[in-house]
N, C-alpha and C. Protein backbone atom coordinates (compact mmCIF):
# COMPACT_ATOMS: atom_id res chain seq x y z
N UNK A 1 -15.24 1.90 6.44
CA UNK A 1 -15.58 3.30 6.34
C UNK A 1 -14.36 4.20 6.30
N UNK A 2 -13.40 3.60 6.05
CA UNK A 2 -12.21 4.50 5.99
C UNK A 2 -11.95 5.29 4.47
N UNK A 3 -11.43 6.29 4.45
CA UNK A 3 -11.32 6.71 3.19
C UNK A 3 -9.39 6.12 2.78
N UNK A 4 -9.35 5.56 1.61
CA UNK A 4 -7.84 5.22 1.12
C UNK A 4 -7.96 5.77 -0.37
N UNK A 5 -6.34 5.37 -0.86
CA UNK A 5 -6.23 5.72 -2.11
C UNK A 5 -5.74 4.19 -2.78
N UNK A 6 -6.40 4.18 -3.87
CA UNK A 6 -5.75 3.27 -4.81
C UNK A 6 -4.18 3.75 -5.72
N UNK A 7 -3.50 2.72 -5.56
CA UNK A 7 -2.22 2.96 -6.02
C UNK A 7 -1.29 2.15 -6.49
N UNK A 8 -0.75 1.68 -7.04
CA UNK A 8 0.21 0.37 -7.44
C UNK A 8 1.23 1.08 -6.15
N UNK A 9 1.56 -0.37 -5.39
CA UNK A 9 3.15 -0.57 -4.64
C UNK A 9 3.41 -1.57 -5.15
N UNK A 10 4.85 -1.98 -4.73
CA UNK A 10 5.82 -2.51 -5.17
C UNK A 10 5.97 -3.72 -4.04
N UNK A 11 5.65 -3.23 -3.04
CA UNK A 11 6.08 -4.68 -1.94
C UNK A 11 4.81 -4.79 -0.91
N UNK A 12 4.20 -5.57 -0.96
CA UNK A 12 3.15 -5.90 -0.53
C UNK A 12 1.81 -5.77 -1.28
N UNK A 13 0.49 -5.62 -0.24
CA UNK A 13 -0.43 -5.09 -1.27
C UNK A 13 -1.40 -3.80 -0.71
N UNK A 14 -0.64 -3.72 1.09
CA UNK A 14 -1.29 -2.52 1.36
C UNK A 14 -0.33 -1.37 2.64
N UNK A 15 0.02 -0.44 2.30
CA UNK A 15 0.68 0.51 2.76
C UNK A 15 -0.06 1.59 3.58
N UNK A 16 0.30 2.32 4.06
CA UNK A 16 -0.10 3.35 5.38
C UNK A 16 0.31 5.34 4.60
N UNK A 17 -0.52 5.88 3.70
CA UNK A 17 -0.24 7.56 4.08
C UNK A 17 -1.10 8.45 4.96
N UNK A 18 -0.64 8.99 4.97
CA UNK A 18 -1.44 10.25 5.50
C UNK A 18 -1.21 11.40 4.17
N UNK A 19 -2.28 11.38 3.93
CA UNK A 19 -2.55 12.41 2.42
C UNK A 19 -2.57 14.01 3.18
N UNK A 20 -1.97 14.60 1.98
CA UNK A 20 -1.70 16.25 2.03
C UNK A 20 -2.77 16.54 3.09
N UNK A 21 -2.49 17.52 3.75
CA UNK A 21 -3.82 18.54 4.40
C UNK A 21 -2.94 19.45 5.47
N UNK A 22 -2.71 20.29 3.86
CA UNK A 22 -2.07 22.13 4.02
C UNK A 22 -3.18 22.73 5.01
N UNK A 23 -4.23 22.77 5.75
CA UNK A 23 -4.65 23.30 6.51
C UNK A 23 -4.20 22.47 7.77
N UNK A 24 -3.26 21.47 7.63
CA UNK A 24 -3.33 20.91 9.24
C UNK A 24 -1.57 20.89 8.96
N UNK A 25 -0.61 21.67 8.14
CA UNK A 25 0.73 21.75 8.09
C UNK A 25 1.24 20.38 7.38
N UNK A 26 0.79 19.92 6.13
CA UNK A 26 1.19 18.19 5.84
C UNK A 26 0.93 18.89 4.48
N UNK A 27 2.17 19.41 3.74
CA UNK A 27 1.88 19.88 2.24
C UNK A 27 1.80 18.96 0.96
N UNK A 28 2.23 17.93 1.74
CA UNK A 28 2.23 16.60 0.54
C UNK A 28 1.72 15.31 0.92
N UNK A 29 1.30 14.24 0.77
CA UNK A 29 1.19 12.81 0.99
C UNK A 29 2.94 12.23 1.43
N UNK A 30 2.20 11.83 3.42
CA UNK A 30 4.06 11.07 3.37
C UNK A 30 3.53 9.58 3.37
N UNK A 31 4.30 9.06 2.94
CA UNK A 31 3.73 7.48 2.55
C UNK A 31 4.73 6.96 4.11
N UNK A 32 4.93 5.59 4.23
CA UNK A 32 4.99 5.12 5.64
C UNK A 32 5.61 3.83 4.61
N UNK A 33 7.06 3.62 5.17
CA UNK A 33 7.86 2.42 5.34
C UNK A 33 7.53 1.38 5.92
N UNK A 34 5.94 0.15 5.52
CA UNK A 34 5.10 -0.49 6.22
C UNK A 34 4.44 -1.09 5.25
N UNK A 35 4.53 -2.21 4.84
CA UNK A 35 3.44 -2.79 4.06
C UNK A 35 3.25 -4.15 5.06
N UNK A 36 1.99 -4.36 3.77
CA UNK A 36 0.91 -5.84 4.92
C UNK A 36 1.01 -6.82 3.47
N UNK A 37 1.41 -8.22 3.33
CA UNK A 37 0.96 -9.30 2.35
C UNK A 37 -0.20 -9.72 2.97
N UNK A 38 -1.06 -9.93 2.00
CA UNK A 38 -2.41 -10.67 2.61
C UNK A 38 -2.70 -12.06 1.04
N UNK A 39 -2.72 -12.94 2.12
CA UNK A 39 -3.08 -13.98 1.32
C UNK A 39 -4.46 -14.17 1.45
N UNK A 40 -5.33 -14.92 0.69
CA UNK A 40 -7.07 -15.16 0.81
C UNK A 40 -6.53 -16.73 1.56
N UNK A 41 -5.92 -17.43 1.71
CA UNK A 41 -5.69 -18.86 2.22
C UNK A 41 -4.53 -19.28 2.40
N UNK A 42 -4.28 -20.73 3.14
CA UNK A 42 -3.31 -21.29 2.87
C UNK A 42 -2.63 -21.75 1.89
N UNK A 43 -3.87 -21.99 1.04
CA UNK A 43 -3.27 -22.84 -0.08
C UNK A 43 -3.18 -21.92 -1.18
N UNK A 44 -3.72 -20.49 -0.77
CA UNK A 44 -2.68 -19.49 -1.93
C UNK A 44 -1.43 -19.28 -1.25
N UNK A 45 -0.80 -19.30 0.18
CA UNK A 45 0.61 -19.12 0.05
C UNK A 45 0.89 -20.15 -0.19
N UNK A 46 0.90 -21.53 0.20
CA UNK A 46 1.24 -22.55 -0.20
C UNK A 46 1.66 -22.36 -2.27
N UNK A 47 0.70 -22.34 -2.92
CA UNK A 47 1.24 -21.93 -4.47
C UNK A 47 2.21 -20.95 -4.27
N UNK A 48 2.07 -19.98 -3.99
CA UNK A 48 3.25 -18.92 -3.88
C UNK A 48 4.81 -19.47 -3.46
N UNK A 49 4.72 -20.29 -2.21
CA UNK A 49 5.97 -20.66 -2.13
C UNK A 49 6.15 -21.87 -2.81
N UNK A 50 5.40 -22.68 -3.35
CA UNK A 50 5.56 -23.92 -4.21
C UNK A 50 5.93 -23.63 -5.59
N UNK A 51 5.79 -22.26 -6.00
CA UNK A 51 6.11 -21.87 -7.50
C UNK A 51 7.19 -22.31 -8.20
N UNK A 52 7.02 -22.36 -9.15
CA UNK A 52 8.18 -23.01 -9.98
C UNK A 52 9.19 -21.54 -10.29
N UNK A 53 10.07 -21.73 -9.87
CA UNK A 53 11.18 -20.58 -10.06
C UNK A 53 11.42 -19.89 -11.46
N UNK A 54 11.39 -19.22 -11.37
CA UNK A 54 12.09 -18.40 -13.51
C UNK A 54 13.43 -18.77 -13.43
N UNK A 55 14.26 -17.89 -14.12
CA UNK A 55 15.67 -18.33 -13.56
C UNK A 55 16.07 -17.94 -12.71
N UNK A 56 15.29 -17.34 -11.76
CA UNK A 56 15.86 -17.14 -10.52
C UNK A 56 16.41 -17.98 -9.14
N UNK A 57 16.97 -17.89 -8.59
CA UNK A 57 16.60 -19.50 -7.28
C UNK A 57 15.48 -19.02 -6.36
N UNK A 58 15.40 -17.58 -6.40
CA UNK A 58 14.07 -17.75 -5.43
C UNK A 58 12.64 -17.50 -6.20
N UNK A 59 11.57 -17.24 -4.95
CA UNK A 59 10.34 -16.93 -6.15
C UNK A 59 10.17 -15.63 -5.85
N UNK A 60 8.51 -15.57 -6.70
CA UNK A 60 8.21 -13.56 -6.47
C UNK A 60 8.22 -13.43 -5.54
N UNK A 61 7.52 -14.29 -4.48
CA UNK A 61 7.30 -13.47 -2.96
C UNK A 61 8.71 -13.45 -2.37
N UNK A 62 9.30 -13.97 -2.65
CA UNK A 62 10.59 -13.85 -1.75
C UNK A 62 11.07 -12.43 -1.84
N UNK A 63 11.60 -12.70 -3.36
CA UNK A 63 11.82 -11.32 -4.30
C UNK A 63 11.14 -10.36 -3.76
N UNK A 64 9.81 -9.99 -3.50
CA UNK A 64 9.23 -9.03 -3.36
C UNK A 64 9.77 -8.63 -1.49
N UNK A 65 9.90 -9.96 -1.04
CA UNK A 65 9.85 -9.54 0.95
C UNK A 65 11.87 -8.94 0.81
N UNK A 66 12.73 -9.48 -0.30
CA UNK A 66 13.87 -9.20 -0.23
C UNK A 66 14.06 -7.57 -0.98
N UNK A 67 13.18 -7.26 -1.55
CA UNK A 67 13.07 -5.58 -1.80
C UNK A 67 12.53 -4.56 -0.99
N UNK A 68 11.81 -5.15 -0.19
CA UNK A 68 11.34 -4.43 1.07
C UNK A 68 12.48 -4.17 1.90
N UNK A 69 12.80 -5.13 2.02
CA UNK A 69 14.10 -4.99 3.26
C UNK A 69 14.79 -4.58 2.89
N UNK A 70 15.29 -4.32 1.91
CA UNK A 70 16.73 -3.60 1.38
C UNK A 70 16.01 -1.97 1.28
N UNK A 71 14.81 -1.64 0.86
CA UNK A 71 14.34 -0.43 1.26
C UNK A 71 13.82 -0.40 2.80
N UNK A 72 13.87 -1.05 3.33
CA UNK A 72 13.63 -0.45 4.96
C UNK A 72 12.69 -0.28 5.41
N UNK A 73 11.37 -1.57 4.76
CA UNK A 73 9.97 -1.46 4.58
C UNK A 73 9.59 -2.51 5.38
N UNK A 74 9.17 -2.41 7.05
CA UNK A 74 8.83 -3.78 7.53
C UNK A 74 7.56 -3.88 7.09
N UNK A 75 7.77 -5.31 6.62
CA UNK A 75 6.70 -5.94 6.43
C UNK A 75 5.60 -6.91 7.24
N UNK A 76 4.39 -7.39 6.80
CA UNK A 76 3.62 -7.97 8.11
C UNK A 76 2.85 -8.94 6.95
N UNK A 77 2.70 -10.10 7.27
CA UNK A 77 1.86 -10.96 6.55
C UNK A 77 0.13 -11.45 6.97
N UNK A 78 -0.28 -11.38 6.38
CA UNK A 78 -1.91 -11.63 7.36
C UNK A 78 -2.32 -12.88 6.17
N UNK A 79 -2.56 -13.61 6.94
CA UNK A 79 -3.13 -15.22 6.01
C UNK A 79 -4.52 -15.05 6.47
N UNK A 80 -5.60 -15.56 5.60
CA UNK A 80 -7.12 -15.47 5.97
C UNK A 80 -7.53 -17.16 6.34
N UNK A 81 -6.97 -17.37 7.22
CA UNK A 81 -7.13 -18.78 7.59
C UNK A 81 -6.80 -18.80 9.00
N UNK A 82 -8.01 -18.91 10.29
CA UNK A 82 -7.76 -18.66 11.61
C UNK A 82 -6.46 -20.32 11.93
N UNK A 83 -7.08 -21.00 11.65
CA UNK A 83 -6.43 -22.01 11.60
C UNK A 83 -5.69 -22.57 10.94
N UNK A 84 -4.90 -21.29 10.54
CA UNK A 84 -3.52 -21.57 9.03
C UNK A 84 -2.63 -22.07 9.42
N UNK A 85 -2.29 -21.80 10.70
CA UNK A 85 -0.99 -23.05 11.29
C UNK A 85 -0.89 -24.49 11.36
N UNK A 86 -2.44 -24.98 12.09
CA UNK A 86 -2.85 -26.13 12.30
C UNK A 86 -2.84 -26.56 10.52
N UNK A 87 -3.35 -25.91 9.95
CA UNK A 87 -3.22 -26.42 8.03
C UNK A 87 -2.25 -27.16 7.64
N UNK A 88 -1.53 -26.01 7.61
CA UNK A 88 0.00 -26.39 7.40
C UNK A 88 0.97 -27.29 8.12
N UNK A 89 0.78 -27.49 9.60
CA UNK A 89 1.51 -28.52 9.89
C UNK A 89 0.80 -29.68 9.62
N UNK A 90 -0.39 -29.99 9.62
CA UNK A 90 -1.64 -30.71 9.07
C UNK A 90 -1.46 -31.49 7.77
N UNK A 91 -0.84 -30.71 6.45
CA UNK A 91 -0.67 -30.82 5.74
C UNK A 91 -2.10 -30.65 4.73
N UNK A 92 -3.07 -30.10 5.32
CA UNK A 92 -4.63 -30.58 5.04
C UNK A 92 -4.89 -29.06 4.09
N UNK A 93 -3.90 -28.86 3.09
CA UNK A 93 -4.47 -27.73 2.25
C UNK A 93 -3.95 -28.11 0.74
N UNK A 94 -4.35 -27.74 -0.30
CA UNK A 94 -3.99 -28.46 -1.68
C UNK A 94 -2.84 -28.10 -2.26
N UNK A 95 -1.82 -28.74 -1.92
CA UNK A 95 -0.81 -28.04 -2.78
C UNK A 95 -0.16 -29.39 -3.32
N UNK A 96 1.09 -29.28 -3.77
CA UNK A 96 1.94 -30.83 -3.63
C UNK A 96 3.01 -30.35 -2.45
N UNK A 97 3.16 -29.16 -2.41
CA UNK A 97 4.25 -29.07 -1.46
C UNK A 97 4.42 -29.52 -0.13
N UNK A 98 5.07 -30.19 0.39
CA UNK A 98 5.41 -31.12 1.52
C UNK A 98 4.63 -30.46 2.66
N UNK A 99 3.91 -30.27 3.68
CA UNK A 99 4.70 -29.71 5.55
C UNK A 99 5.39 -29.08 5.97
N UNK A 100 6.41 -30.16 5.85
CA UNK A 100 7.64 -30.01 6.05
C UNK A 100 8.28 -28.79 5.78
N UNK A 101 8.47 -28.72 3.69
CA UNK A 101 8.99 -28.27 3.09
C UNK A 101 8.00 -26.57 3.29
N UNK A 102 7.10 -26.72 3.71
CA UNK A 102 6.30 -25.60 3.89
C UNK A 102 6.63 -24.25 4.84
N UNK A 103 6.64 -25.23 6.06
CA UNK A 103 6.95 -24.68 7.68
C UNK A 103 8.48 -24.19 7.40
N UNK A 104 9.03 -24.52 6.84
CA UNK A 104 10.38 -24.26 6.35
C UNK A 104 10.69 -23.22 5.67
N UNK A 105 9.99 -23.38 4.61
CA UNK A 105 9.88 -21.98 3.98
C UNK A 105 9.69 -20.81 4.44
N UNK A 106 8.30 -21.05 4.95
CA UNK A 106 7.64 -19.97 5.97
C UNK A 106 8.75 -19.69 6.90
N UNK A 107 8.61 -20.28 7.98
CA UNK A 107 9.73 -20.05 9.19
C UNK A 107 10.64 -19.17 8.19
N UNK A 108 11.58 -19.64 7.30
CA UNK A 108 12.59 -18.71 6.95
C UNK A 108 12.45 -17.58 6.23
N UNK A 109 11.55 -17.74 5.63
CA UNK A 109 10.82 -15.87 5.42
C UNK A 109 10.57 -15.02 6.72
N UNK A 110 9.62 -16.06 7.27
CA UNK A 110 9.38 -15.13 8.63
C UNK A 110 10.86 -14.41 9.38
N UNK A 111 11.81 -15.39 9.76
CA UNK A 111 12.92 -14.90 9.92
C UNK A 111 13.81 -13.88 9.62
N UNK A 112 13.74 -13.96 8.23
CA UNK A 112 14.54 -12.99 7.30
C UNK A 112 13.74 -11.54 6.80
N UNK A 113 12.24 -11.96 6.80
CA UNK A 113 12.10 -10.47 5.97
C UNK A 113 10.83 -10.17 6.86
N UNK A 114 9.61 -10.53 7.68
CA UNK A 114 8.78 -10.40 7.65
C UNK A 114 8.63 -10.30 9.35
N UNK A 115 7.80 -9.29 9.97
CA UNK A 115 7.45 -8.29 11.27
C UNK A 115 7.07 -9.23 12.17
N UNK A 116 5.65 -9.99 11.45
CA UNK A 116 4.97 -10.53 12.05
C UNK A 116 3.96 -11.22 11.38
N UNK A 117 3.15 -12.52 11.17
CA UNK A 117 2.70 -13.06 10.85
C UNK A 117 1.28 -13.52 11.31
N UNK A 118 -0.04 -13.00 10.63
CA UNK A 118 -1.26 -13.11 11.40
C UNK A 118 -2.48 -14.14 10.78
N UNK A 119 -2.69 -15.26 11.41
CA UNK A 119 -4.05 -16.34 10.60
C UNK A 119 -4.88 -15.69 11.20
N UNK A 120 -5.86 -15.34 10.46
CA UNK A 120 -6.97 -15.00 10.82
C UNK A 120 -8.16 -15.04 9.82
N UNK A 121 -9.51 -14.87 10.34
CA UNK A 121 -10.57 -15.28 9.26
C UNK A 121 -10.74 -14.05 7.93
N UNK A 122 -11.62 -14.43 7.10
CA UNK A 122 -11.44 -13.23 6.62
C UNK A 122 -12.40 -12.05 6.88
N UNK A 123 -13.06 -12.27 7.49
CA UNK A 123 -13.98 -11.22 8.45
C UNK A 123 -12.90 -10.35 9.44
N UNK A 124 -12.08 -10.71 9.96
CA UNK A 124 -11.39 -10.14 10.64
C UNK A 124 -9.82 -9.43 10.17
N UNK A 125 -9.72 -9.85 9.02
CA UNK A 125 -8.12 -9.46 8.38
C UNK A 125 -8.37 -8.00 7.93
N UNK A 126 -9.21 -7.25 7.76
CA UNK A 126 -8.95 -5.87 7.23
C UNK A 126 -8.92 -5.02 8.75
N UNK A 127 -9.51 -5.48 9.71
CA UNK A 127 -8.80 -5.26 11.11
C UNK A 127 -7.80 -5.50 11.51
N UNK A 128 -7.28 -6.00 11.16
CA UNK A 128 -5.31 -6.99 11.30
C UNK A 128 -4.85 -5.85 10.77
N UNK A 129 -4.99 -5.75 9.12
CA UNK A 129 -4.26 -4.89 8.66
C UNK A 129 -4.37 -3.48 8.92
N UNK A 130 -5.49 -3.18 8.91
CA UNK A 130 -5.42 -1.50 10.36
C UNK A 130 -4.37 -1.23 11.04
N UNK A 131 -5.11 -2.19 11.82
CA UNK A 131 -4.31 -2.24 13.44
C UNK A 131 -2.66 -2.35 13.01
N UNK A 132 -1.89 -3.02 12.13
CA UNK A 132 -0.57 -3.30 11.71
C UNK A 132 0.08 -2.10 11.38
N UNK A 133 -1.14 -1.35 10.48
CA UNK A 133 -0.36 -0.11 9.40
C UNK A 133 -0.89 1.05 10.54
N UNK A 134 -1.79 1.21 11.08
CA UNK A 134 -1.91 2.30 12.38
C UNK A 134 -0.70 2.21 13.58
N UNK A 135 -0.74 1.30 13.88
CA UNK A 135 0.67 1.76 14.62
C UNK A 135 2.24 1.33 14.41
N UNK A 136 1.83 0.75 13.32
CA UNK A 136 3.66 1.21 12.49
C UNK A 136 3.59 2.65 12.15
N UNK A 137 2.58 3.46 11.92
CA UNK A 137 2.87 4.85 11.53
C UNK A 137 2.92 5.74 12.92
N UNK A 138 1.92 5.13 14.21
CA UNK A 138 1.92 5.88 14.77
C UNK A 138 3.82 5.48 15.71
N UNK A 139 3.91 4.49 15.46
CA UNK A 139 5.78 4.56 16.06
C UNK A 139 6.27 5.44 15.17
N UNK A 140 6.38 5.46 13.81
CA UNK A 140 6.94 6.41 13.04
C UNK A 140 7.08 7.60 13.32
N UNK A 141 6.10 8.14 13.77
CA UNK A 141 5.25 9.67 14.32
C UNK A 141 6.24 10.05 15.44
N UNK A 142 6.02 8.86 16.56
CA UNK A 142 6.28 9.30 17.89
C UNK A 142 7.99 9.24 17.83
N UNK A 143 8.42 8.21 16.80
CA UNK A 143 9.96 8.38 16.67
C UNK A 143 10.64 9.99 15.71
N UNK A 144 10.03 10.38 15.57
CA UNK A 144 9.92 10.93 14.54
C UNK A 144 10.85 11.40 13.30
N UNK A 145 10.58 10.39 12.88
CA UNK A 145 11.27 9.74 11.58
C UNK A 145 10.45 9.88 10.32
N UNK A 146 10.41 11.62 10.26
CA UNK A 146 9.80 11.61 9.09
C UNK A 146 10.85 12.94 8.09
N UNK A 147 10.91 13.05 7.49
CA UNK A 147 12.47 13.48 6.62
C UNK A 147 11.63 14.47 5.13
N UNK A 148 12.36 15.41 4.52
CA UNK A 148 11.76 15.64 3.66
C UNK A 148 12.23 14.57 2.65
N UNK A 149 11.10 14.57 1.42
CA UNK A 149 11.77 13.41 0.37
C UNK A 149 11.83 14.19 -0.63
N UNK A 150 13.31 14.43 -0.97
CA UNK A 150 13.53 15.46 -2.54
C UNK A 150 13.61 14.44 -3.85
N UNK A 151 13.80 13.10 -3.30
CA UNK A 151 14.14 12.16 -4.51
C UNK A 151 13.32 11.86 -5.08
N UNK A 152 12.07 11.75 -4.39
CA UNK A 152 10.72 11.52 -5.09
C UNK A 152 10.53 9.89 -4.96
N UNK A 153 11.21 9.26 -3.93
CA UNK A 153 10.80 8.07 -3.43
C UNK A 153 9.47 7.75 -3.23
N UNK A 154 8.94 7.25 -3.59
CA UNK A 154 7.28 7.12 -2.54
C UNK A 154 7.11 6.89 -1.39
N UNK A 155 8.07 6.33 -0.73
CA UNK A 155 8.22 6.79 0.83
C UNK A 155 8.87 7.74 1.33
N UNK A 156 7.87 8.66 1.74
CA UNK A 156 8.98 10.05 2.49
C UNK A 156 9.38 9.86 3.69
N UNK A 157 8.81 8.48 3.99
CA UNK A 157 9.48 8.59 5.38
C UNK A 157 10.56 7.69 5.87
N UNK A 158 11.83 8.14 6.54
CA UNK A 158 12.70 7.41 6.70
C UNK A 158 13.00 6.87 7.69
């Protein structure tokens, strides 16, 4: 029952504004330095990190969690699999990619680019992602780290 806006971003697939409302002093939409990846399964991140590279050495998702961070966008991952850990060390999801080679991956994303990491069903993940992008904005708020944006960034907030 929430009201959102549809929008192409760039790093993730769901972000946090608070839209204009000149009667409450907010003359523009400030967008929020906060996105959420949401996978439907294991075995869609599993493809994701099993991808066959372009010429790049890494893949898109990497690419995508290594543009966040260089813009200053923590990120949060929500997998729709309560038992996505047990999967994966399990090995019990379809990919060819190893375990091993999995937990590895993961772990070092998690490390390098990513907030926090949530398995959960998918009944429950659009609550994850709430709860993630509600109070990354409301720290934003209370830090208050919100800046005018003359550049026309889509995040006004810094």
């Amino acid at each position: 029952g929430l009201k959102y806006k549809r929008q192409k971003i760039d790093e993730g697939d769901y972000t946090a504004i608070i839209t204009a409302r000149p009667d409450m002093g907010i003359p523009r939409d400030l967008y929020f330095k906060v996105g959420v990846e949401r996978k439907n399964s294991v075995d869609e991140l599993a493809g994701n990190l099993a991808e066959k590279t372009d010429t790049r050495d890494d893949i898109r998702l990497e690419r995508e969690l290594m543009r966040a961070k260089a813009k200053g966008i923590k990120m949060f991952l929500v997998i729709e699999d309560p038992n996505g850990l047990e999967v994966i060390k399990n090995g019990t999801y379809r990919s060819q990619y190893g375990s091993k080679a999995f937990v590895g991956k993961l772990s070092s994303l998690q490390d390098k680019y990513i907030q926090d990491t949530i398995f959960t069903s998918n009944l429950n993940s659009g609550y994850h992602i709430y709860r993630k992008l509600y109070y990354s904005v409301r720290n934003f708020l209370k830090a208050g780290e919100i800046q005018p944006d003359e550049t026309g960034d889509l995040y006004g907030i810094s």
